[in-house]
C-alpha atoms as a PDB file:
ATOM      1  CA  UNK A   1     124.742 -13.407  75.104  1.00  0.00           C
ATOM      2  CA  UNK A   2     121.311 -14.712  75.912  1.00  0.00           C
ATOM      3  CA  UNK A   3     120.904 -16.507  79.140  1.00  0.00           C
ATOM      4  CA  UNK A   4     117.970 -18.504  77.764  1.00  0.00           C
ATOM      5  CA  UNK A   5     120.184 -20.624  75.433  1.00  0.00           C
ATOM      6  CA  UNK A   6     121.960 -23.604  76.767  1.00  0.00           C
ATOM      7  CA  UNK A   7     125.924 -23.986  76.189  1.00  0.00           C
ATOM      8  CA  UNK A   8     126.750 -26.732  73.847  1.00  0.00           C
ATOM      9  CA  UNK A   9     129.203 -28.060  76.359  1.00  0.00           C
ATOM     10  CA  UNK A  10     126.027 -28.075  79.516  1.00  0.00           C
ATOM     11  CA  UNK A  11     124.383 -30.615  76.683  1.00  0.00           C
ATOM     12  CA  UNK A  12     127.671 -31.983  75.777  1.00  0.00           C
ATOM     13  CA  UNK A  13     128.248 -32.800  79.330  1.00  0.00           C
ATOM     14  CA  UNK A  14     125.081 -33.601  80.663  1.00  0.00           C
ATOM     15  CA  UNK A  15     125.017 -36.263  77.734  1.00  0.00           C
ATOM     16  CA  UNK A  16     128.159 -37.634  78.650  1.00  0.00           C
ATOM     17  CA  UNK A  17     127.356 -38.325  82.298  1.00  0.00           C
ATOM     18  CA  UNK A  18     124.069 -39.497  81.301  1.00  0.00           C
ATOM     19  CA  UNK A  19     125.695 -42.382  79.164  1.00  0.00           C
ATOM     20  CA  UNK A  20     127.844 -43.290  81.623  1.00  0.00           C
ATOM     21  CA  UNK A  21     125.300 -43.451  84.508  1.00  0.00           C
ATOM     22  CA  UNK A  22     123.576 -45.782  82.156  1.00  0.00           C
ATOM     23  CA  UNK A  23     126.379 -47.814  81.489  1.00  0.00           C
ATOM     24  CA  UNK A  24     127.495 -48.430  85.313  1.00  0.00           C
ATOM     25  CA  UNK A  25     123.544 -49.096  86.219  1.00  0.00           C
ATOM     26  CA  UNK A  26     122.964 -51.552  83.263  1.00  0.00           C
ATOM     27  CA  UNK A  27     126.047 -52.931  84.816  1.00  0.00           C
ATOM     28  CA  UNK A  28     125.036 -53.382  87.978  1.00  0.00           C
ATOM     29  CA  UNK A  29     121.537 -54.242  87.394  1.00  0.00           C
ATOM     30  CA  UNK A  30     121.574 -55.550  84.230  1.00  0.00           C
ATOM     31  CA  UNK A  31     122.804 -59.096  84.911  1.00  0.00           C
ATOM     32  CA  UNK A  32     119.604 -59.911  87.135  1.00  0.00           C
ATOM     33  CA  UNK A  33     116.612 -61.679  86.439  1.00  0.00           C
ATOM     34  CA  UNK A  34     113.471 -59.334  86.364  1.00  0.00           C
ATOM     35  CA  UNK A  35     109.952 -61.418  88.253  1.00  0.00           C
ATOM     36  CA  UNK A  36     108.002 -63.625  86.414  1.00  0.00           C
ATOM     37  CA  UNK A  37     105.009 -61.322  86.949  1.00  0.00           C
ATOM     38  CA  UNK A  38     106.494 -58.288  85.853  1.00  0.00           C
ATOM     39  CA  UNK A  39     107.745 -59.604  82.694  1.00  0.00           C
ATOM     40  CA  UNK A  40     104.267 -61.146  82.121  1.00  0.00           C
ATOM     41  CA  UNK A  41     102.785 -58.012  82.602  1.00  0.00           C
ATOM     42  CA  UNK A  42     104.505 -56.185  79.957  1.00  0.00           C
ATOM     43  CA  UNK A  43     103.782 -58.706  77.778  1.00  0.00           C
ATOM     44  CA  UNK A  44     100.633 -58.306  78.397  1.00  0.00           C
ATOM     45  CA  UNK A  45     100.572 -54.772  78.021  1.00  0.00           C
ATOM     46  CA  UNK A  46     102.324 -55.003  74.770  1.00  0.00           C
ATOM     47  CA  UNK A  47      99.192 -57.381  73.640  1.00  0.00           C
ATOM     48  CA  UNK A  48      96.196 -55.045  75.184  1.00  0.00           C
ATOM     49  CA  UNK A  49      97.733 -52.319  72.533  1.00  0.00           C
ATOM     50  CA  UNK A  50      96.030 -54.708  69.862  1.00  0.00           C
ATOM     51  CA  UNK A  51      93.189 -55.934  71.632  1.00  0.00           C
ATOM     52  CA  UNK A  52      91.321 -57.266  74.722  1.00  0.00           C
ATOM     53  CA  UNK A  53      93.418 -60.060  76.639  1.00  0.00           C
ATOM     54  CA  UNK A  54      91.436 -62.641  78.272  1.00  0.00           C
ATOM     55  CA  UNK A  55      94.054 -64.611  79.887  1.00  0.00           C
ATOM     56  CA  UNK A  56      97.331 -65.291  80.547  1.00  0.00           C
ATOM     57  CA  UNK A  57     100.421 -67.577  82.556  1.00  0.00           C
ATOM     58  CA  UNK A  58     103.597 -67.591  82.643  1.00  0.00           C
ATOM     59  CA  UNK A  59     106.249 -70.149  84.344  1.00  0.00           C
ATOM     60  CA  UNK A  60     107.524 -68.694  87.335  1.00  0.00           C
ATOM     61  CA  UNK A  61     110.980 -70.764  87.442  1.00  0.00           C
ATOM     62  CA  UNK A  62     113.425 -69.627  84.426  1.00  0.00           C
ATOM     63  CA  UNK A  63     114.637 -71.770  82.360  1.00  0.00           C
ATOM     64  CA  UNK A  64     118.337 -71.974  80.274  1.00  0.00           C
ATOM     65  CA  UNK A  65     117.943 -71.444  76.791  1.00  0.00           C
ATOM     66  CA  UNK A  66     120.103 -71.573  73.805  1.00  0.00           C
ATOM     67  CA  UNK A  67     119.730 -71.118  69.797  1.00  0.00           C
ATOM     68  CA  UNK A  68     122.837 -71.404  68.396  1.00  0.00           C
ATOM     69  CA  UNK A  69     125.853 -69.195  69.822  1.00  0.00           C
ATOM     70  CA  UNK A  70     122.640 -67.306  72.180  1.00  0.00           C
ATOM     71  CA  UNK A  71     122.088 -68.555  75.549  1.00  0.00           C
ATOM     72  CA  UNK A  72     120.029 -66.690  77.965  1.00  0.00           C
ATOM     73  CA  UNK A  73     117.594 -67.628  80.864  1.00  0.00           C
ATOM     74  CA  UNK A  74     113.741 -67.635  79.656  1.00  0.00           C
ATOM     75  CA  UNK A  75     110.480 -67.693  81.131  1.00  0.00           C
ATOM     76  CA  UNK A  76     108.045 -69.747  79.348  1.00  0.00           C
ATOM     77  CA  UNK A  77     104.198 -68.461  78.821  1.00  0.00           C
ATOM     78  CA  UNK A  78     101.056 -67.324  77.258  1.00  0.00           C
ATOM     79  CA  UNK A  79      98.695 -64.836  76.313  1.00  0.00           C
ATOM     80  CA  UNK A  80      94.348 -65.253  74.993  1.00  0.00           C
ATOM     81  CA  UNK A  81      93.576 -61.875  73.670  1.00  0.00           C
ATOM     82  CA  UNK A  82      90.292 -61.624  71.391  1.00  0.00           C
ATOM     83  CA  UNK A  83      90.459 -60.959  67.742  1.00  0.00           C
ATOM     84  CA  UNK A  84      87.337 -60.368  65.591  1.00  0.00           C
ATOM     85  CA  UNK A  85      85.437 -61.841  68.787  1.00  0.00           C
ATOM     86  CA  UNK A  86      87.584 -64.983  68.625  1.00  0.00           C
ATOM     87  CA  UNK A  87      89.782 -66.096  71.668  1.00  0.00           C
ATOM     88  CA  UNK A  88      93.692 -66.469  70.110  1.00  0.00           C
ATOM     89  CA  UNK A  89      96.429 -68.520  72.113  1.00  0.00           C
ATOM     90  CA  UNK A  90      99.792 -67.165  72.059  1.00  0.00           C
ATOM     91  CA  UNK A  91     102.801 -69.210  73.348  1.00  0.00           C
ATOM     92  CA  UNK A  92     105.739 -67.084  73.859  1.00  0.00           C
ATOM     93  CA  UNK A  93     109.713 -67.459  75.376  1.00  0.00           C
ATOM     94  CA  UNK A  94     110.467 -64.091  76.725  1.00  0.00           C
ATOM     95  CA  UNK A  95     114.574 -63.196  78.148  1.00  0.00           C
ATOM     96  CA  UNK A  96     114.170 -63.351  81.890  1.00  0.00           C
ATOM     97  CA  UNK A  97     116.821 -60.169  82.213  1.00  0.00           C
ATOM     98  CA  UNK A  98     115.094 -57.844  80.089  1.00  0.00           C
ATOM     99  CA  UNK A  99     111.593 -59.472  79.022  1.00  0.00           C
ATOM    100  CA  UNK A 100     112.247 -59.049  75.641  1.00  0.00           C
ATOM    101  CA  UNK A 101     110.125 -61.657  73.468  1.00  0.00           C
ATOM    102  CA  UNK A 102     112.461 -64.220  72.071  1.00  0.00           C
ATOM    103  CA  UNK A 103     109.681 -66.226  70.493  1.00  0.00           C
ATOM    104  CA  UNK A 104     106.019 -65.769  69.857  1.00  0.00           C
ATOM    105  CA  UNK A 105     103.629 -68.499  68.352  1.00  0.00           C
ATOM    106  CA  UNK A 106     100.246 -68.331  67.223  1.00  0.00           C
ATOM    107  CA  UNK A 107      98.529 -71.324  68.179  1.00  0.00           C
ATOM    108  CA  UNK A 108      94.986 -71.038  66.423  1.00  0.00           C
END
């Protein structure tokens, strides 16, 4: 047998635990309310992929939310990036456990 291939049962395994060490951490840490900033600044990150931001704020106290049967706490803000030379407001609602963008408007 070659020693250079890895046992189905080592990936098997190693998968297994894997899952459930995410599981138990999402647990743990998954119920907590990332920082303002550092939800900002993957939004912001997300937006320099496209293009140049010039600006950007975000409410530092989260707020409760709820559309329809989803309720989650929210952070309120916005991002100026330049298109075709021409500053763009965004206004956005992003989750404040897992910065994920809940809304996004375009405002010019």
């Amino acid at each position: 047998m070659n020693n250079s291939l890895i046992s189905p049962w080592k990936v098997s395994a190693t998968l297994g635990l894997s899952s459930i060490a995410g599981f138990v951490l999402g647990q743990l840490i998954g119920n907590r309310k990332q920082s303002a900033t550092r939800i900002l600044k993957m939004i912001r990150d997300d937006f320099k992929k496209e293009g140049p931001v010039i600006g950007s704020w975000i409410d530092s106290q989260a707020d409760p939310y709820q559309r329809y049967a989803v309720k989650a706490d929210v952070y309120h803000g916005g991002v100026t990036r330049l298109e075709d030379s021409i500053p763009v407001n965004y206004q956005f609602i992003a989750d404040a456990r897992t910065g994920s963008l809940i809304e996004l408007k375009r405002e010019n």
